[in-house]
Every structure is written in structure tokens, then in C-alpha cells.
C-alpha atoms as a PDB file:
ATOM      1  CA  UNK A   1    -185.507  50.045  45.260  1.00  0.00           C
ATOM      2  CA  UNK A   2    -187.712  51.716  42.551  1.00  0.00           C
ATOM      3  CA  UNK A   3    -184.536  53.881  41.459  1.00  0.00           C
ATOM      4  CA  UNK A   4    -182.729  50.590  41.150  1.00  0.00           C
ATOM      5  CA  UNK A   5    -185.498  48.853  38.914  1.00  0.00           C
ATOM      6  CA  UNK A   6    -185.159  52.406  36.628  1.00  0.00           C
ATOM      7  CA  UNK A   7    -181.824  51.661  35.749  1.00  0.00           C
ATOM      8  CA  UNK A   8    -182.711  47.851  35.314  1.00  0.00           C
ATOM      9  CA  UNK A   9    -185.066  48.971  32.487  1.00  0.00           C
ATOM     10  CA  UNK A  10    -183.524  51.816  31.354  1.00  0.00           C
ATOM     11  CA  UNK A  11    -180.663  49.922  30.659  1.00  0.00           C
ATOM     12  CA  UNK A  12    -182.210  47.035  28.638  1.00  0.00           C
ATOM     13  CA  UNK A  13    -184.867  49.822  27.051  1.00  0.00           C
ATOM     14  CA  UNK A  14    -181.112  51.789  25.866  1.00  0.00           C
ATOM     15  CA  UNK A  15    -179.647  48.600  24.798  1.00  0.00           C
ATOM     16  CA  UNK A  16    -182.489  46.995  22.924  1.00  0.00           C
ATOM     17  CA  UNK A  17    -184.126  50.286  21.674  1.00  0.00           C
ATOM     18  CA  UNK A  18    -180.756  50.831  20.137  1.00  0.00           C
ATOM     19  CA  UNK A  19    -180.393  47.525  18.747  1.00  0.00           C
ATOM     20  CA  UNK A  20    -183.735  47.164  16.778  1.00  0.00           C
ATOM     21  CA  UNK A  21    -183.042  51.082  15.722  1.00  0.00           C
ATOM     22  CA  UNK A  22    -179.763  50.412  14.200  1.00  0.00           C
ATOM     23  CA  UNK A  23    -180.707  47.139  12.430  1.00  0.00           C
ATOM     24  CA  UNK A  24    -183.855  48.331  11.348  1.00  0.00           C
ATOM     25  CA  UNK A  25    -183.940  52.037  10.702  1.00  0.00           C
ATOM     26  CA  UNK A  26    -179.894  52.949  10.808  1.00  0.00           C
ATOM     27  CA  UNK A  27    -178.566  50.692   8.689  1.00  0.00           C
ATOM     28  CA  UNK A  28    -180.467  50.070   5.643  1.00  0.00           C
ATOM     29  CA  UNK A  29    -181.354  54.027   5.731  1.00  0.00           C
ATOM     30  CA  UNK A  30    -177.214  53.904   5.178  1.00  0.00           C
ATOM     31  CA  UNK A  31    -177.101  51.859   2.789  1.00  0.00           C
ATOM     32  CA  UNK A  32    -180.481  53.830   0.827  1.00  0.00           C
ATOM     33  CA  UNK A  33    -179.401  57.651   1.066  1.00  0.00           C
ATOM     34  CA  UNK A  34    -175.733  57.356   0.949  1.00  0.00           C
ATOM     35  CA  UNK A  35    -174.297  57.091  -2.545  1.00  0.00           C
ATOM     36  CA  UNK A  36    -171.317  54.315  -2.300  1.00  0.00           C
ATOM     37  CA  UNK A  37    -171.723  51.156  -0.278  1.00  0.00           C
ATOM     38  CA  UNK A  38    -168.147  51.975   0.633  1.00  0.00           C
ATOM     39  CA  UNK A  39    -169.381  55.454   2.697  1.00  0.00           C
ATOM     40  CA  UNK A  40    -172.706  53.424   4.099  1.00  0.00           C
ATOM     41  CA  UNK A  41    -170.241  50.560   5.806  1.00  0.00           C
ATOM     42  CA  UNK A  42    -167.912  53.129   7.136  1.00  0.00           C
ATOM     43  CA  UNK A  43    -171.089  55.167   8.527  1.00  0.00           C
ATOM     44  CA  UNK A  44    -172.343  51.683   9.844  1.00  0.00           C
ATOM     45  CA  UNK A  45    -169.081  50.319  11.317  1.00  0.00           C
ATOM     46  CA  UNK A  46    -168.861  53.260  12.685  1.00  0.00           C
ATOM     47  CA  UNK A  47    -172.339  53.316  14.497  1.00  0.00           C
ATOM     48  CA  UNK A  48    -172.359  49.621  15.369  1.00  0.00           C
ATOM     49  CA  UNK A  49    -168.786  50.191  17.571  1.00  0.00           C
ATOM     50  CA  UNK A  50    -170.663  52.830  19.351  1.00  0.00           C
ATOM     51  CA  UNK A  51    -173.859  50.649  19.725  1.00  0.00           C
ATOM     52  CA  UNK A  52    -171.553  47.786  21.236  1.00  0.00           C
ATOM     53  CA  UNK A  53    -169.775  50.519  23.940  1.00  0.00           C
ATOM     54  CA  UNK A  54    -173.471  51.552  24.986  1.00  0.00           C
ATOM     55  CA  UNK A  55    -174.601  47.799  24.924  1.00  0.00           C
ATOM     56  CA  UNK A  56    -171.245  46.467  26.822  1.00  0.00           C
ATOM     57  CA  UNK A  57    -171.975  49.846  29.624  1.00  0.00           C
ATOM     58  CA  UNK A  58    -175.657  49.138  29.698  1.00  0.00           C
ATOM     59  CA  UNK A  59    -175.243  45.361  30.673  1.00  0.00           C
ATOM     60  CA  UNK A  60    -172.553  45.988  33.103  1.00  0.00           C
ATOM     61  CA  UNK A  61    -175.274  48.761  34.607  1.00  0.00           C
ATOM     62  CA  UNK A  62    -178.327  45.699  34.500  1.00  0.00           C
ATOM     63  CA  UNK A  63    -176.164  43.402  36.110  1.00  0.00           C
ATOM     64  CA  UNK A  64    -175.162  45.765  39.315  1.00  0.00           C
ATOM     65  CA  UNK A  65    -178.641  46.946  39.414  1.00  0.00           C
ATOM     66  CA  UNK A  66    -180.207  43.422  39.462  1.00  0.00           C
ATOM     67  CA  UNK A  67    -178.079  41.922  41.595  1.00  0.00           C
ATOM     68  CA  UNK A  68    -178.533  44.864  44.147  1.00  0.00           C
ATOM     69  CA  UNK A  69    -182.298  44.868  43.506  1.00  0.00           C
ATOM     70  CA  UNK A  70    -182.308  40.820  44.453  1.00  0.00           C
ATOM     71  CA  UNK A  71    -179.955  41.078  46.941  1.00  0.00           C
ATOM     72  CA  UNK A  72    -181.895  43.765  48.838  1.00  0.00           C
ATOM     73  CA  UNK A  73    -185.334  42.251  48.175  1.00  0.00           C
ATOM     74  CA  UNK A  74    -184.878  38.416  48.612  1.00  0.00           C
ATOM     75  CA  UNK A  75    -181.519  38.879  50.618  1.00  0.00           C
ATOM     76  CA  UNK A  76    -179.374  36.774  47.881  1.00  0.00           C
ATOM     77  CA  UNK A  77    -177.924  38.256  44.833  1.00  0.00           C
ATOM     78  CA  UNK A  78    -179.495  35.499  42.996  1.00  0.00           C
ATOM     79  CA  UNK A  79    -176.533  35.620  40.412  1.00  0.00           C
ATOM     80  CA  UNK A  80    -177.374  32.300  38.167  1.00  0.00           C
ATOM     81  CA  UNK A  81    -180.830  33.778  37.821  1.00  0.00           C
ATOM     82  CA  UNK A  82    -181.700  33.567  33.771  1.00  0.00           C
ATOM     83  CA  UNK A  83    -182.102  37.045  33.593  1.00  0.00           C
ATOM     84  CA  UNK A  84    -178.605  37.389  34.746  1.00  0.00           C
ATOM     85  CA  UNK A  85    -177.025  34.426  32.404  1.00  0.00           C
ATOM     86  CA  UNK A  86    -178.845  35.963  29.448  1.00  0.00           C
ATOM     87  CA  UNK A  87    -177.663  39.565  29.901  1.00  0.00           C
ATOM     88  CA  UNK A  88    -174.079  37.761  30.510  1.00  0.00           C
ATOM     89  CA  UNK A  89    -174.330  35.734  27.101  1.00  0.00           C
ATOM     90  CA  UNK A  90    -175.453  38.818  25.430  1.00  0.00           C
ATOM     91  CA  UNK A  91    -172.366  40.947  26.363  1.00  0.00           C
ATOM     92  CA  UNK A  92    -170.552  37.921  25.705  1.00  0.00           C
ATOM     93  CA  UNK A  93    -171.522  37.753  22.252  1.00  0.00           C
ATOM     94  CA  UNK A  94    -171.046  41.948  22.000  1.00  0.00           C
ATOM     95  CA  UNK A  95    -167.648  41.875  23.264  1.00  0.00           C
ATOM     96  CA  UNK A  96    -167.014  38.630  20.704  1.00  0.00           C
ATOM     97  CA  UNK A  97    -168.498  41.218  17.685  1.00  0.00           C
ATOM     98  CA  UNK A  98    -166.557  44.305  19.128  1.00  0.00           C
ATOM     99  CA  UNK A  99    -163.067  42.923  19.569  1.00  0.00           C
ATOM    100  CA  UNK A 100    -163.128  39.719  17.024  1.00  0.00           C
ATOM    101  CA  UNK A 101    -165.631  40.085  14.301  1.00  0.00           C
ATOM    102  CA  UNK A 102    -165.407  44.235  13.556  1.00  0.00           C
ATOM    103  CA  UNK A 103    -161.661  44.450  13.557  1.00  0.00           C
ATOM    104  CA  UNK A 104    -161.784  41.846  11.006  1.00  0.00           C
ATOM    105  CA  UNK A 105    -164.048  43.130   9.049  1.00  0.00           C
ATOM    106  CA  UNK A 106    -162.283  46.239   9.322  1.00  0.00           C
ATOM    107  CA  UNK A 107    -158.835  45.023   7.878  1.00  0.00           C
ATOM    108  CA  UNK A 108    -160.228  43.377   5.118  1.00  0.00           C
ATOM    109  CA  UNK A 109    -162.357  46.866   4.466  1.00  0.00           C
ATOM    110  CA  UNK A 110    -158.743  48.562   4.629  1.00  0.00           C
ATOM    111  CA  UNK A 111    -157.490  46.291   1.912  1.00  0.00           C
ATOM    112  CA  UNK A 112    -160.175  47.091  -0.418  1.00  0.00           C
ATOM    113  CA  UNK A 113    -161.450  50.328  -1.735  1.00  0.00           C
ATOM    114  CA  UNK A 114    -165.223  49.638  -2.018  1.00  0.00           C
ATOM    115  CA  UNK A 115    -166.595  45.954  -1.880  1.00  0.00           C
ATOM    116  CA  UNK A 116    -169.250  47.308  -4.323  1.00  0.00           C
ATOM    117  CA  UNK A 117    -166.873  47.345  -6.872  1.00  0.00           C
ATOM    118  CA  UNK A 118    -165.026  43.883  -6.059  1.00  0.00           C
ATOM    119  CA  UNK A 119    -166.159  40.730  -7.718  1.00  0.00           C
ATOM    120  CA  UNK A 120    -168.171  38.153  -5.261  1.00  0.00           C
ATOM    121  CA  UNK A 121    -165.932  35.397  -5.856  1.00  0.00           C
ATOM    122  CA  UNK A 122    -162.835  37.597  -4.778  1.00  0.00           C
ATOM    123  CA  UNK A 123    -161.473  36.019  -1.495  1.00  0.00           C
ATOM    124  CA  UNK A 124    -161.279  39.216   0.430  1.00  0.00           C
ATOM    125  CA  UNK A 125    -164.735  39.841  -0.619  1.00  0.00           C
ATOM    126  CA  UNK A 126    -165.478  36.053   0.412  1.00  0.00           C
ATOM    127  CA  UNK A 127    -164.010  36.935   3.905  1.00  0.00           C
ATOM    128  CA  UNK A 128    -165.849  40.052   4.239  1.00  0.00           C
ATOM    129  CA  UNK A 129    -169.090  38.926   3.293  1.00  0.00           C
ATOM    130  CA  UNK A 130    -169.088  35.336   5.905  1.00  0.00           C
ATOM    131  CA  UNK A 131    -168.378  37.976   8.559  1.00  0.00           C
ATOM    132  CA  UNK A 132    -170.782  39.945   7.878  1.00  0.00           C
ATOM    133  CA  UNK A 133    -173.099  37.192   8.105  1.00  0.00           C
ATOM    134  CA  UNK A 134    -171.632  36.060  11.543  1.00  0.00           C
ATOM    135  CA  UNK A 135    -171.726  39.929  12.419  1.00  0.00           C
ATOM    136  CA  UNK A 136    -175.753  40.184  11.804  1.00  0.00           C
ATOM    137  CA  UNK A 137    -176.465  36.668  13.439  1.00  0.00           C
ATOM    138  CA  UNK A 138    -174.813  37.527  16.457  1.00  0.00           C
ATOM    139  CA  UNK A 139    -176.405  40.779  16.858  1.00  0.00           C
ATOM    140  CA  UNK A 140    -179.480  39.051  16.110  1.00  0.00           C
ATOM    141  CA  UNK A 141    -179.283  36.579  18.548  1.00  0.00           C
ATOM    142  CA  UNK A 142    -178.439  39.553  21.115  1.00  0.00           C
ATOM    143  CA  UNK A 143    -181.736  40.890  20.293  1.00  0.00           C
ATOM    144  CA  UNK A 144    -183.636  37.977  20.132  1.00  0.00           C
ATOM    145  CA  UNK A 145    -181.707  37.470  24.085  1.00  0.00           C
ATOM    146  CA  UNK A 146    -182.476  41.050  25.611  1.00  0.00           C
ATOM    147  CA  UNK A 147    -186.321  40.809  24.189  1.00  0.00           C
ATOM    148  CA  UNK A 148    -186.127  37.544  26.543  1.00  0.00           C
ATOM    149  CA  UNK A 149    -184.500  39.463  29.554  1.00  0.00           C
ATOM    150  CA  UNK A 150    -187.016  42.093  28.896  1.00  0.00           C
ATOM    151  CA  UNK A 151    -189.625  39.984  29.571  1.00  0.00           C
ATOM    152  CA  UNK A 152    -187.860  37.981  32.548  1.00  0.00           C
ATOM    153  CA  UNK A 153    -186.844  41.554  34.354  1.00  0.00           C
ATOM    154  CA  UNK A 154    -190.380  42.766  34.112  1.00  0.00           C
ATOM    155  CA  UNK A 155    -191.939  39.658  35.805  1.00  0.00           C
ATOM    156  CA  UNK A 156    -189.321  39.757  38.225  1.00  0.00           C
ATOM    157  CA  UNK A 157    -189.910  43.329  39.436  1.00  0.00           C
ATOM    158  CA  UNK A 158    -193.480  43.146  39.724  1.00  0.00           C
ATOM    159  CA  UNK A 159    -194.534  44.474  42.972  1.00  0.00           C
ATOM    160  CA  UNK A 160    -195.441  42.172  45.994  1.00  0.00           C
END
């Protein structure tokens, strides 16, 4: 049972370790060093579709684990626990990002050369710029989610 509370928080410390380093160290450090906006949001795009396939992995891993880990300790999965509906809502809201807010994003970033050099009241920029909003409130409310399972997995595996 130990091994299985491991991958319980290694998976949440991989997921939310990655989270609050890409949002807080990644991506402005992009934005700072690189020298067109254009480059930065290709680097961070990038990044952020590889931070969703670790986060969407890494809550599929916490789920099996804590169900097991329940299962084998209490004898029921316990699968409407709220450290199991959070972790669901926050790959819900991942897999919403990954396959409806990037690829969006993304086309729009195809159509223009660099958004740094388009005027703000350009509709494409318009576009861009309300999903990027939805992009970072999503991802925030992931994090703000997973510092709450965090919490609830740690209480729950506290030794009898």
C-alpha cells in the first residue's frame, strides 16, 4: 500500500509542480529572454501541450492508485470521494484546454504572423486574446483544484 500512496503523490507532486513551474517560471521567462512574442507563444504552446499530456497521464495514474489504495484499505473504491471528483474536474478542464481552447488558439496563431505586431482591436487578435484569457483561467482553476486534492490525498493517507 505505501508503493500505491507514492504514485498518489507523485502524481499530483508531477502535475502540480509542473503547473505552478510553467505559469510561474516557464512562461513569463518566455516571454522575457526570447526576442519576438511570436517565438515566446510558439515555445509556450508548445510546453503547455506537453504539460496537459503529463497532467491528463498523471490524473489517470491518481485515479487507479486511489481507488486501489481505498479499495484495499476500506474495502470500497470510494469513487465519489472529493478527492476523486476534483482530480476528475481537473482533467476535465485539461482535456477542454488541450483539444478545444489550444487548437483554437493555434489556428488563429497560423493566420497571423506575430500578434505583437497586430493592432488590439483586430478581430483575430480579439479572438486570440479572449482565449487566452479562458486558457489561463482554466489552468488556474486546475491549480487552484490539485492544491485542494493535495491537501484531501494527504489527510486521507495518513496512517491508522
Amino acid at each position: 500500500m505505501s508503493f500505491l500512496r507514492y504514485l498518489m503523490l507523485l502524481s499530483l507532486v508531477v502535475w502540480i509542480g509542473g503547473l505552478i513551474f510553467f505559469a510561474f517560471v516557464m512562461a513569463p521567462t518566455a516571454f522575457q529572454v526570447l526576442p519576438s512574442t511570436h517565438l515566446a507563444g510558439n515555445v509556450v504552446g508548445r510546453s503547455l501541450n506537453k504539460l496537459h499530456w503529463i497532467a491528463i497521464f498523471s490524473g489517470i495514474i491518481f485515479l487507479l492508485c486511489s481507488l486501489a489504495y481505498s479499495r484495499l484499505r476500506e474495502g470500497t473504491a470510494h469513487v465519489f470521494a472529493v478527492r476523486h471528483v476534483l482530480i476528475c474536474l481537473m482533467l476535465a478542464l485539461t482535456l477542454f484546454s488541450q483539444f478545444w481552447i489550444i487548437p483554437r488558439m493555434d489556428a488563429l496563431r497560423a493566420q497571423v504572423a506575430d500578434f505583437g505586431t497586430v493592432p488590439i482591436d483586430n478581430p483575430l487578435r480579439m479572438q486570440f486574446d479572449a482565449l487566452h484569457v479562458w486558457s489561463t483561467r482554466v489552468e488556474g482553476g486546475v491549480l487552484l483544484l490539485g492544491l485542494i486534492a493535495i491537501y484531501l490525498t494527504a489527510s486521507a493517507i495518513q496512517r491508522p
